[in-house]
C-alpha atoms as a PDB file:
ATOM      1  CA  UNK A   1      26.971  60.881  36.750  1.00  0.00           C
ATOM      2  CA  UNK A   2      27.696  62.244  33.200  1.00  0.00           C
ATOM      3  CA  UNK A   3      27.462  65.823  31.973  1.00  0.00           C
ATOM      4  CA  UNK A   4      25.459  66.433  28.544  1.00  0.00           C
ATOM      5  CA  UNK A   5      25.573  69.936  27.372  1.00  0.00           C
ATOM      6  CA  UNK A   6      22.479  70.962  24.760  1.00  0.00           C
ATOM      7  CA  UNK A   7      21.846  73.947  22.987  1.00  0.00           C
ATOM      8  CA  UNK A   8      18.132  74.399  22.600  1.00  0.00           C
ATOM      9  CA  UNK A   9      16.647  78.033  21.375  1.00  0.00           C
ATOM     10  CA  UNK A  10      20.181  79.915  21.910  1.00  0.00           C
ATOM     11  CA  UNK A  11      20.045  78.452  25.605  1.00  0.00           C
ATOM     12  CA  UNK A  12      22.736  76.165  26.766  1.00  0.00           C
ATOM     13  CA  UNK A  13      21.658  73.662  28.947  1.00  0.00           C
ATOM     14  CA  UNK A  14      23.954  71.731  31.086  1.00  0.00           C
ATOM     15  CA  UNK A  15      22.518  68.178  32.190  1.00  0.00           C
ATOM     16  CA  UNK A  16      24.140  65.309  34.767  1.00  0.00           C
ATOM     17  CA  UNK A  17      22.737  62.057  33.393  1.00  0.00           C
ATOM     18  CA  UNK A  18      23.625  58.491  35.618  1.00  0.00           C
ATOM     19  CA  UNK A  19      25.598  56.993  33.194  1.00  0.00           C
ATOM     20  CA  UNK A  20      24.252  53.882  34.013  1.00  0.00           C
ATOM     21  CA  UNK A  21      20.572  54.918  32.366  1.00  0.00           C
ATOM     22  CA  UNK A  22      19.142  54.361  29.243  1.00  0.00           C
ATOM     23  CA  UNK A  23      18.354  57.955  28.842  1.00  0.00           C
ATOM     24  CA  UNK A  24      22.494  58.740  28.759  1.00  0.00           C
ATOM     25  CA  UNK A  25      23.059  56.034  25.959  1.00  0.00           C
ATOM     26  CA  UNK A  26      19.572  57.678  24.009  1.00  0.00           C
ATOM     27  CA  UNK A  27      19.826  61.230  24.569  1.00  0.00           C
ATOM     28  CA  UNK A  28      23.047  62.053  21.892  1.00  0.00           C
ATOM     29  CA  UNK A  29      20.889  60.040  19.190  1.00  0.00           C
ATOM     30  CA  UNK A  30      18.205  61.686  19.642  1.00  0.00           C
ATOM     31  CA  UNK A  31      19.751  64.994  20.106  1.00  0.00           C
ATOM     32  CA  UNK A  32      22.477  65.578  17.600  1.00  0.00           C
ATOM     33  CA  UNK A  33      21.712  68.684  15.971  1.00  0.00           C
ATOM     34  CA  UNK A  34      21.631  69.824  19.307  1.00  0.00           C
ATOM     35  CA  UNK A  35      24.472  68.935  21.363  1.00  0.00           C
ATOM     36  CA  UNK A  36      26.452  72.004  22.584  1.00  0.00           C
ATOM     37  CA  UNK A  37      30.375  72.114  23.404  1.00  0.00           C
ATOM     38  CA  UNK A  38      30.549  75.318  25.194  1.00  0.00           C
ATOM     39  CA  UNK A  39      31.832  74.795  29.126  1.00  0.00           C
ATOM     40  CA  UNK A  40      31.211  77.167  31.132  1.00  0.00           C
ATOM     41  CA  UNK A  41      27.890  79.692  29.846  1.00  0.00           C
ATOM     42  CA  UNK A  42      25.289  77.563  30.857  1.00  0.00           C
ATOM     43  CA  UNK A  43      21.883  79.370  31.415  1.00  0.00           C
ATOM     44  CA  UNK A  44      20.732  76.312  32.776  1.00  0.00           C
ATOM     45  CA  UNK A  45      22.292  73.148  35.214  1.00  0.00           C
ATOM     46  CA  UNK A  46      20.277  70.535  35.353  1.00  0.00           C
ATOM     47  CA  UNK A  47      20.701  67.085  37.790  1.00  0.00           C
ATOM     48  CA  UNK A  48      18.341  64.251  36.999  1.00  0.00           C
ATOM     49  CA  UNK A  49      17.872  61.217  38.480  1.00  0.00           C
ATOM     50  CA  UNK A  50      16.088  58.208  37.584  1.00  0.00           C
ATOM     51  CA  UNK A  51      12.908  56.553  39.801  1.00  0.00           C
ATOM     52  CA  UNK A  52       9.961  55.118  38.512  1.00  0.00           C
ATOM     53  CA  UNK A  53       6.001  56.733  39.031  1.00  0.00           C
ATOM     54  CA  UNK A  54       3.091  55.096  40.253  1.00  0.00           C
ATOM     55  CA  UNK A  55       0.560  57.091  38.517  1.00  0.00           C
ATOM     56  CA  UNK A  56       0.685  59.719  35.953  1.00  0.00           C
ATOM     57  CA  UNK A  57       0.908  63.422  36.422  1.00  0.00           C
ATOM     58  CA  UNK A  58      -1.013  66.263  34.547  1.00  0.00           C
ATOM     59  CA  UNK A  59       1.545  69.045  33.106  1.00  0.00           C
ATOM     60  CA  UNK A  60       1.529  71.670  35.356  1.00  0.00           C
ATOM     61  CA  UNK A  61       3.983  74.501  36.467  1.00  0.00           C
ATOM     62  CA  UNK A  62       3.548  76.796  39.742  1.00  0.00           C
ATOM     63  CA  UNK A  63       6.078  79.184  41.107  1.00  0.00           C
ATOM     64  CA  UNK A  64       6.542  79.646  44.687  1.00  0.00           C
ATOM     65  CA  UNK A  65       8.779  82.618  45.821  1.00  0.00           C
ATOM     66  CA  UNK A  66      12.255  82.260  44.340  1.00  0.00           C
ATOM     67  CA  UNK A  67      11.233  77.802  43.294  1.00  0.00           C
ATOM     68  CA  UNK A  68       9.543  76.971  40.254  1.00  0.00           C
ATOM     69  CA  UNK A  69       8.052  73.174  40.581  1.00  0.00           C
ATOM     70  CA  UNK A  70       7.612  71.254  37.449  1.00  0.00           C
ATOM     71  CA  UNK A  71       5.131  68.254  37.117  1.00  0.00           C
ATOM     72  CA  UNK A  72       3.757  66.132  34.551  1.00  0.00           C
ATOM     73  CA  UNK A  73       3.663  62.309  33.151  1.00  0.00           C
ATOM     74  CA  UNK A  74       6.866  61.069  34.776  1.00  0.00           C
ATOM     75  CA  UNK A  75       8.724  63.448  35.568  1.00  0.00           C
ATOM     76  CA  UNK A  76       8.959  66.062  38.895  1.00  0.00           C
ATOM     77  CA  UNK A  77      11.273  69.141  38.785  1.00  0.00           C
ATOM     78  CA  UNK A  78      12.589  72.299  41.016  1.00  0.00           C
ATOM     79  CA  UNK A  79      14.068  75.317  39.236  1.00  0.00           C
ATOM     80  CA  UNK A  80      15.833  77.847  41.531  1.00  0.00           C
ATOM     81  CA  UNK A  81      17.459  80.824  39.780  1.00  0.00           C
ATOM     82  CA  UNK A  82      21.314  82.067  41.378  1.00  0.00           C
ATOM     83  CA  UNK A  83      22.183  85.208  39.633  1.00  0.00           C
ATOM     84  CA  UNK A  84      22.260  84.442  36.216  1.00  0.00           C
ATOM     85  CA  UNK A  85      21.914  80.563  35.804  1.00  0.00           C
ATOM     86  CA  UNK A  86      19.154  78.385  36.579  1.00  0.00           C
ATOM     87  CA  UNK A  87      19.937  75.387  38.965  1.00  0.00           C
ATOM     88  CA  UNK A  88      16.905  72.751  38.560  1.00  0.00           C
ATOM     89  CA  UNK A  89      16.971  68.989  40.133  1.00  0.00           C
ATOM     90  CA  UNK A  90      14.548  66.789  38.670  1.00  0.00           C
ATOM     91  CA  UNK A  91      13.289  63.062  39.243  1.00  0.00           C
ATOM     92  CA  UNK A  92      12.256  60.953  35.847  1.00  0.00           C
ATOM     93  CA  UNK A  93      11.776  57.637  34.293  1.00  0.00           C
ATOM     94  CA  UNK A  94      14.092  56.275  32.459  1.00  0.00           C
ATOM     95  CA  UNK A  95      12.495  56.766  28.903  1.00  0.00           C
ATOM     96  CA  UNK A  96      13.625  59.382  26.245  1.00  0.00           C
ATOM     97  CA  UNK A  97       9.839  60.648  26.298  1.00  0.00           C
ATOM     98  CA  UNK A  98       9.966  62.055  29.758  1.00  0.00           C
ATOM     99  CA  UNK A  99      13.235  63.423  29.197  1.00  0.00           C
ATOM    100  CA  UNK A 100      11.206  64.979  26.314  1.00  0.00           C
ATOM    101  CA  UNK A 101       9.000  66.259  28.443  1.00  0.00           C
ATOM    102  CA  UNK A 102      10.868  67.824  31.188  1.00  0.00           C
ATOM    103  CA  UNK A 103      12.941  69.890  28.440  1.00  0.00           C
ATOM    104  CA  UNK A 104      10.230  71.224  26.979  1.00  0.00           C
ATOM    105  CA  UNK A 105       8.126  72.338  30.181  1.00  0.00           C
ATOM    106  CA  UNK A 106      11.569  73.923  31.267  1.00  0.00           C
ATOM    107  CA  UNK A 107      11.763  75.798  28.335  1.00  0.00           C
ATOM    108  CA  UNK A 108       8.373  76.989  28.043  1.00  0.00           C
ATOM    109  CA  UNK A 109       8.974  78.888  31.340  1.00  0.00           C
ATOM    110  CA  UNK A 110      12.415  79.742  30.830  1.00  0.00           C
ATOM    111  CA  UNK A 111      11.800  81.273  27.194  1.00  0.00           C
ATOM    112  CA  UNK A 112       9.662  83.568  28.970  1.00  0.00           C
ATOM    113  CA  UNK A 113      12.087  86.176  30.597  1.00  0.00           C
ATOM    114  CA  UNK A 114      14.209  85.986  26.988  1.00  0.00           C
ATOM    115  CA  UNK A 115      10.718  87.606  25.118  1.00  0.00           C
ATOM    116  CA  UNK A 116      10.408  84.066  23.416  1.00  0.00           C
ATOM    117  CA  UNK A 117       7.625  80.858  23.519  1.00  0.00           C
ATOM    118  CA  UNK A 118       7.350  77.646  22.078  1.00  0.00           C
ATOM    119  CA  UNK A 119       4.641  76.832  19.499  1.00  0.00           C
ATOM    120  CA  UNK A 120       2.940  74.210  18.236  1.00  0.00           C
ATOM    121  CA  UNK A 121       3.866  74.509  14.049  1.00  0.00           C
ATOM    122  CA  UNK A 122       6.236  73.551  11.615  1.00  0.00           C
ATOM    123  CA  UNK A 123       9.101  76.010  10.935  1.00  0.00           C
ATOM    124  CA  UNK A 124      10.297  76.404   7.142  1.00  0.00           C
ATOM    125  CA  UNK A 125      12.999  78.224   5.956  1.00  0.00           C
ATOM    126  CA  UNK A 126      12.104  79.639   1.903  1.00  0.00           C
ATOM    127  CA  UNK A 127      13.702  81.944  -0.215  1.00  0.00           C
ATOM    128  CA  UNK A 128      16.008  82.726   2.510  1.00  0.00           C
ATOM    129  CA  UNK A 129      12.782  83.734   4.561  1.00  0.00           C
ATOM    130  CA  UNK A 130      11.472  82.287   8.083  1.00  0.00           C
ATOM    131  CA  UNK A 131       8.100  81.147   7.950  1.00  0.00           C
ATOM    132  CA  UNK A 132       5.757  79.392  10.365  1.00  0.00           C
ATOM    133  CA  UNK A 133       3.303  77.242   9.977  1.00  0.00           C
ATOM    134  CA  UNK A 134       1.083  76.732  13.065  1.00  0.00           C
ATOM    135  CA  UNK A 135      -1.839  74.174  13.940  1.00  0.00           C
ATOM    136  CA  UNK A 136      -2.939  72.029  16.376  1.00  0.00           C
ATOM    137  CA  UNK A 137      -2.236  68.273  16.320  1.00  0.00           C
ATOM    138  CA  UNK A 138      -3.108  66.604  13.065  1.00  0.00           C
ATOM    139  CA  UNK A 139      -3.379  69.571  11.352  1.00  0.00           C
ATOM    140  CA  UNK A 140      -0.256  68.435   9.035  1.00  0.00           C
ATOM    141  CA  UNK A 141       2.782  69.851  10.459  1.00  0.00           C
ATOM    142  CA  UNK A 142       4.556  66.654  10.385  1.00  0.00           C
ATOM    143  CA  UNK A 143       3.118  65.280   7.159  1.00  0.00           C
ATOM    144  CA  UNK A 144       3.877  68.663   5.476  1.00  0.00           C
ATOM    145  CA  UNK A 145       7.285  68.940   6.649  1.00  0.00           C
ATOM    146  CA  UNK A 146       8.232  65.277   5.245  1.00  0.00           C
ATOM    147  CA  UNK A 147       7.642  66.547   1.677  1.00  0.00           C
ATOM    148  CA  UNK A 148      10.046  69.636   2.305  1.00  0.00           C
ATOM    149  CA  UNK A 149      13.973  69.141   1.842  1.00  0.00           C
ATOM    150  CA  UNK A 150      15.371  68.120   5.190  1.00  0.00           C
ATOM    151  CA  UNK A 151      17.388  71.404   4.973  1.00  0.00           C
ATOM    152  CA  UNK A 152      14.517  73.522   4.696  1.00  0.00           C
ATOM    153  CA  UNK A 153      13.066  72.258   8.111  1.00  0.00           C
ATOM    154  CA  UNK A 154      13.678  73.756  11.514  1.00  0.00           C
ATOM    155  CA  UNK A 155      11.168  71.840  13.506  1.00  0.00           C
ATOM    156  CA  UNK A 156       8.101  70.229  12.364  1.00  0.00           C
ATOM    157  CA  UNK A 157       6.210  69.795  15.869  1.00  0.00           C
ATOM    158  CA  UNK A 158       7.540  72.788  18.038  1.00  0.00           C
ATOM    159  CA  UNK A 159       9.342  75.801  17.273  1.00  0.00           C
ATOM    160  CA  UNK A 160      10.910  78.556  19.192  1.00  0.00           C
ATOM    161  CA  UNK A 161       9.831  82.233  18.583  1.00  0.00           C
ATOM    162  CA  UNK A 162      12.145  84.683  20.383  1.00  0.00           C
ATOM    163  CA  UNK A 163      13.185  88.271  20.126  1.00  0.00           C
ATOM    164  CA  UNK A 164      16.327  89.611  19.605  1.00  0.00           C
ATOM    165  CA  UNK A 165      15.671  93.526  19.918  1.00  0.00           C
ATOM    166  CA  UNK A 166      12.691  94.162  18.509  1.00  0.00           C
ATOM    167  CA  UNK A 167      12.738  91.210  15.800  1.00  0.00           C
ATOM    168  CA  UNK A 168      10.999  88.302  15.829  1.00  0.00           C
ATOM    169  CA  UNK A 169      13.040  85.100  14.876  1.00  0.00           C
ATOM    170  CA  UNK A 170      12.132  81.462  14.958  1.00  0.00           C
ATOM    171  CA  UNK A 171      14.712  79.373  16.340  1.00  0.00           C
ATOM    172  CA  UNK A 172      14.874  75.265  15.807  1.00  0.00           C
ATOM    173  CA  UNK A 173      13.847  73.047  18.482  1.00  0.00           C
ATOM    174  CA  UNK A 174      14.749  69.219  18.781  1.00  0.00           C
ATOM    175  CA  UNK A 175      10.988  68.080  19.465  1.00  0.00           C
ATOM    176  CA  UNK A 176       9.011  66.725  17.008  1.00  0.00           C
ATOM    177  CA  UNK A 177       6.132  64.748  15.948  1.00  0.00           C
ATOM    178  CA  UNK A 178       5.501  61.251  15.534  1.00  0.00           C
ATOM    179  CA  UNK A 179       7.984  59.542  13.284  1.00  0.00           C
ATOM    180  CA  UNK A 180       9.338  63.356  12.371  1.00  0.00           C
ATOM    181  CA  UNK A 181      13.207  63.856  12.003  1.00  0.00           C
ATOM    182  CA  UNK A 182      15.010  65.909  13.802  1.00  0.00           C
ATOM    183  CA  UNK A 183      15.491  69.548  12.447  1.00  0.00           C
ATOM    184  CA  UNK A 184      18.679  71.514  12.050  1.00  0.00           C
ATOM    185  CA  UNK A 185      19.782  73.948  14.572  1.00  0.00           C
ATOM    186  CA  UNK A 186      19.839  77.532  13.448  1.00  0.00           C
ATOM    187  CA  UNK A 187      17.408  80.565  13.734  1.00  0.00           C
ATOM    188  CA  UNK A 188      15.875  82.872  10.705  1.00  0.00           C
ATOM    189  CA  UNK A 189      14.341  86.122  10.636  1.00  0.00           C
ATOM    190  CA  UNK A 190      10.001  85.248  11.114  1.00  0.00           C
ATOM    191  CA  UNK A 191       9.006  86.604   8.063  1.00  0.00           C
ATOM    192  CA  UNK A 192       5.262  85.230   8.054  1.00  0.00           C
ATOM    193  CA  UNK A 193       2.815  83.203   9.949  1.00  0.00           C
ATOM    194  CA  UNK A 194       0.488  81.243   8.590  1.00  0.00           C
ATOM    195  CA  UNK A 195      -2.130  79.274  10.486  1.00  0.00           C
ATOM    196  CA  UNK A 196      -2.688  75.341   8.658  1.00  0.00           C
ATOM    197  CA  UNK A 197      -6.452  74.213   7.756  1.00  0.00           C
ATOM    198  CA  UNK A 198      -6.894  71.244   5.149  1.00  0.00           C
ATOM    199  CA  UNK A 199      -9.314  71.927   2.030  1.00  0.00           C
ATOM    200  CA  UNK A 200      -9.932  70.438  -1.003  1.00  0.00           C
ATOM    201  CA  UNK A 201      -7.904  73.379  -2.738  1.00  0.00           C
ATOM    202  CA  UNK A 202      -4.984  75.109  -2.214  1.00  0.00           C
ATOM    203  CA  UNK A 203      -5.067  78.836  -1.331  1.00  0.00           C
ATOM    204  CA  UNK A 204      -4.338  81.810   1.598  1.00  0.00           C
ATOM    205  CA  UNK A 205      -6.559  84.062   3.038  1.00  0.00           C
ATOM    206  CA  UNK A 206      -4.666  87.114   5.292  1.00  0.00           C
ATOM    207  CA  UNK A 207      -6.723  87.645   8.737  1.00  0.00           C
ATOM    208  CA  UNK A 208      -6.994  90.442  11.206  1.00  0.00           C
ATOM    209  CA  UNK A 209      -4.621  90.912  13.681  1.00  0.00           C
ATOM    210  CA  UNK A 210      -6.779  90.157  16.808  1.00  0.00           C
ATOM    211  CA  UNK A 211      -7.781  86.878  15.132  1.00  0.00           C
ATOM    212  CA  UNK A 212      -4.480  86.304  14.534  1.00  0.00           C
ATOM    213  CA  UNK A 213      -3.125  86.457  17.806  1.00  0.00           C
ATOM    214  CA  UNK A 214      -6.240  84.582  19.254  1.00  0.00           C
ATOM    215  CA  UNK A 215      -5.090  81.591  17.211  1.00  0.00           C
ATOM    216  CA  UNK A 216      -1.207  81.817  17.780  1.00  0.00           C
ATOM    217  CA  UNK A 217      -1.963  81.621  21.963  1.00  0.00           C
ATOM    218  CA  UNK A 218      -4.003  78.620  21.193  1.00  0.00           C
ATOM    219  CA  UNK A 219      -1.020  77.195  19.827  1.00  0.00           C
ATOM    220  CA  UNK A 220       1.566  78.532  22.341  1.00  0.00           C
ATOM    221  CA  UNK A 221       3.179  75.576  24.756  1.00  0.00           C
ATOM    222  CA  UNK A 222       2.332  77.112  28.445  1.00  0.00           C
ATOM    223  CA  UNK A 223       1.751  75.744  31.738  1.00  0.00           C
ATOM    224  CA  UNK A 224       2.055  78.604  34.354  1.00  0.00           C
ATOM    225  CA  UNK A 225      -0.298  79.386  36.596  1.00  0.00           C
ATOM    226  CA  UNK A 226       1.388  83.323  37.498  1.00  0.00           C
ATOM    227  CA  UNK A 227      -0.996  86.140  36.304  1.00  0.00           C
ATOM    228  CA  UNK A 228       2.773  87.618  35.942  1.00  0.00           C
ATOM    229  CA  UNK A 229       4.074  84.885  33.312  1.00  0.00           C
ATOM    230  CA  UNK A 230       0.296  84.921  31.627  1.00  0.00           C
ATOM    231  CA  UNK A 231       1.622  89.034  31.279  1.00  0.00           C
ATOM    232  CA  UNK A 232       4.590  88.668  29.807  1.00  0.00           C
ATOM    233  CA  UNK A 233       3.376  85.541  27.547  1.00  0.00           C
ATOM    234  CA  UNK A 234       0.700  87.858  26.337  1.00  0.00           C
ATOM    235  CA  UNK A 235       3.195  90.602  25.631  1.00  0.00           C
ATOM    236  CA  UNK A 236       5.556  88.724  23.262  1.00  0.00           C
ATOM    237  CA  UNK A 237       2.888  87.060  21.547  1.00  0.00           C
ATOM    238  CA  UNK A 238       0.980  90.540  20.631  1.00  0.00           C
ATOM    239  CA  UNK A 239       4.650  92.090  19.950  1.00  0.00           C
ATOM    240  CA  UNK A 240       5.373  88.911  17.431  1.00  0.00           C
ATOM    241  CA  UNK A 241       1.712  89.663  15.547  1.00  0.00           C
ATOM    242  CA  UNK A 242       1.241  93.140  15.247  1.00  0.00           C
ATOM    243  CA  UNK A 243       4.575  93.555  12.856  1.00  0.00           C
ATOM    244  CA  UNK A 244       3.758  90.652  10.506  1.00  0.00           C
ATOM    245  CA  UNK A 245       1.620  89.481   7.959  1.00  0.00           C
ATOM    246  CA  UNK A 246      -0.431  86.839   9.372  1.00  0.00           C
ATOM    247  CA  UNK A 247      -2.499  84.468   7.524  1.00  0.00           C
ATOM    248  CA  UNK A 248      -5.100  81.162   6.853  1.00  0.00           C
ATOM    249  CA  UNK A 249      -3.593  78.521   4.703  1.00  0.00           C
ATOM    250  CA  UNK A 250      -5.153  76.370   2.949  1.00  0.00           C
ATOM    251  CA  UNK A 251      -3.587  73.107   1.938  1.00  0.00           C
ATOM    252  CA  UNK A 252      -4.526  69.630   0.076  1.00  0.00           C
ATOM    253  CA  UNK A 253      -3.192  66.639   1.220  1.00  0.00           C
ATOM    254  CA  UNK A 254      -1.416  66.446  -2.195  1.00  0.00           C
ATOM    255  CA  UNK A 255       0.324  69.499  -1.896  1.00  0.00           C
ATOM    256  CA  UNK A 256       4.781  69.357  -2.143  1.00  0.00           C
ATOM    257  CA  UNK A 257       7.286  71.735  -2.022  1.00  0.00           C
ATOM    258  CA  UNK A 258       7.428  73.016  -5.003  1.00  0.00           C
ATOM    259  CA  UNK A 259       3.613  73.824  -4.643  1.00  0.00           C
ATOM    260  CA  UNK A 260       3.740  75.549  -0.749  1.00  0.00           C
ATOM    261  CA  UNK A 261       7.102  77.190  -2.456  1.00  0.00           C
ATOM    262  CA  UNK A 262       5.157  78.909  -5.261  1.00  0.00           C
ATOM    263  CA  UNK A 263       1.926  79.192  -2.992  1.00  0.00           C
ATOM    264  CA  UNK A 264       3.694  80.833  -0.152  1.00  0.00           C
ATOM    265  CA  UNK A 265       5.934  83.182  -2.637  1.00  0.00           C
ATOM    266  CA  UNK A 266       2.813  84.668  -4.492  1.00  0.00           C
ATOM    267  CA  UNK A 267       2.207  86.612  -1.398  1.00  0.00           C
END
């Protein structure tokens, strides 16, 4: 076994790979921006193991006293928390996607407890401001972000939202979309959220903040099945929305950056 540490969302994760798989030759590729040095402050140790699956497995996540169980396509996991570190074991397939998978359904439970969630959007950082632009799939996110400059782009599938006090910040993930590139890790102040709709024109609308927040849970990456989790969920996404200006964006499919730039900064 061989020890991969990751830092995803300001959480160090701290993984035993067989160094024998495919997924400990893949994983630093894919995972660059994201590879952590720190020893010792992991908030999460993670031992996987490779086997294959018969049959797939719908994404699910249910919490049993002090065990949360992880399932979906490939993948089975149990997270037990000892003081202040999570210990999880978890059985995959050999394949970068599950791996994928499994980080990102640990994540959107773990994110919880730190007031944060993972969204489906593309995160942009302009004129030194966070912004996020949400939508469901094929709504543009990963089109959109491969017209921005690659240093501009925090995440173009999934991004992080987390507070740090009382401020809202989004915070880089590595997932992305289909042929996307990976973004670079840092977090920004949220400044704005805007929610992605194609039209023939190019414009922004604000909307209400119950609309608003209707739309951003849509969005939100979450599998739990404990009225407690739906609680908290509920609690950072309402806390995220009711301090910022929230809108509908409008977009053509010819839009570039230096048209979302002047778009986004006449408001």
């Amino acid at each position: 076994m061989e020890r991969i540490n990751l830092s995803i969302c300001d959480i160090i994760i701290s993984i035993e790979l067989p160094a024998n798989s495919r997924l400990y030759l893949n994983v630093p590729a894919r995972y660059k921006n994201f590879i952590a040095s720190e020893k010792g402050k992991s908030g999460i140790y993670l031992d996987i193991k490779i086997a294959g699956f018969s049959r797939s497995q719908i994404p699910g996540i249910n919490t049993v006293k002090n065990e949360t169980i992880i399932k979906g396509p490939g993948l089975r996991c149990i997270l037990k928390r000892k003081k202040n570190a999570i210990y999880g074991k978890a059985i995959i397939r050999d394949n970068i996607y599950s791996f994928d998978t499994l980080l990102r359904l640990i994540l959107s439970q773990t994110l919880l407890e730190k007031k944060g969630f993972l969204v489906h959007a593309c995160g942009l950082y302009l004129e030194n401001k966070g912004i996020l632009l949400a939508g469901k799939s094929g709504s543009g996110k990963t089109t959109l972000s491969k017209k921005m400059p690659e240093n501009k782009v925090l995440s173009d599938e999934l991004v992080c939202i987390r507070h740090y006090g009382e401020t809202p910040y989004l915070t880089a993930t590595p997932f992305r979309g289909e042929f996307g590139t990976p973004g670079i890790n840092f977090r920004q102040k949220l400044n704005a959220i805007y929610f992605l709709n194609k039209e023939s024109r190019n414009r922004i609308k604000s909307i209400p903040k119950d609309v608003a927040l209707k739309c951003l849970l849509k969005l939100i990456l979450f599998f739990s099945d404990n009225p407690t989790d739906i609680q908290i969920l509920l609690k950072s996404a309402s806390k995220c929305i009711m301090h910022m200006p929230c809108y509908n964006i409008y977009l053509t499919k010819n839009i570039d950056y230096a048209g979302l730039r002047k778009l986004i900064c006449s408001k």
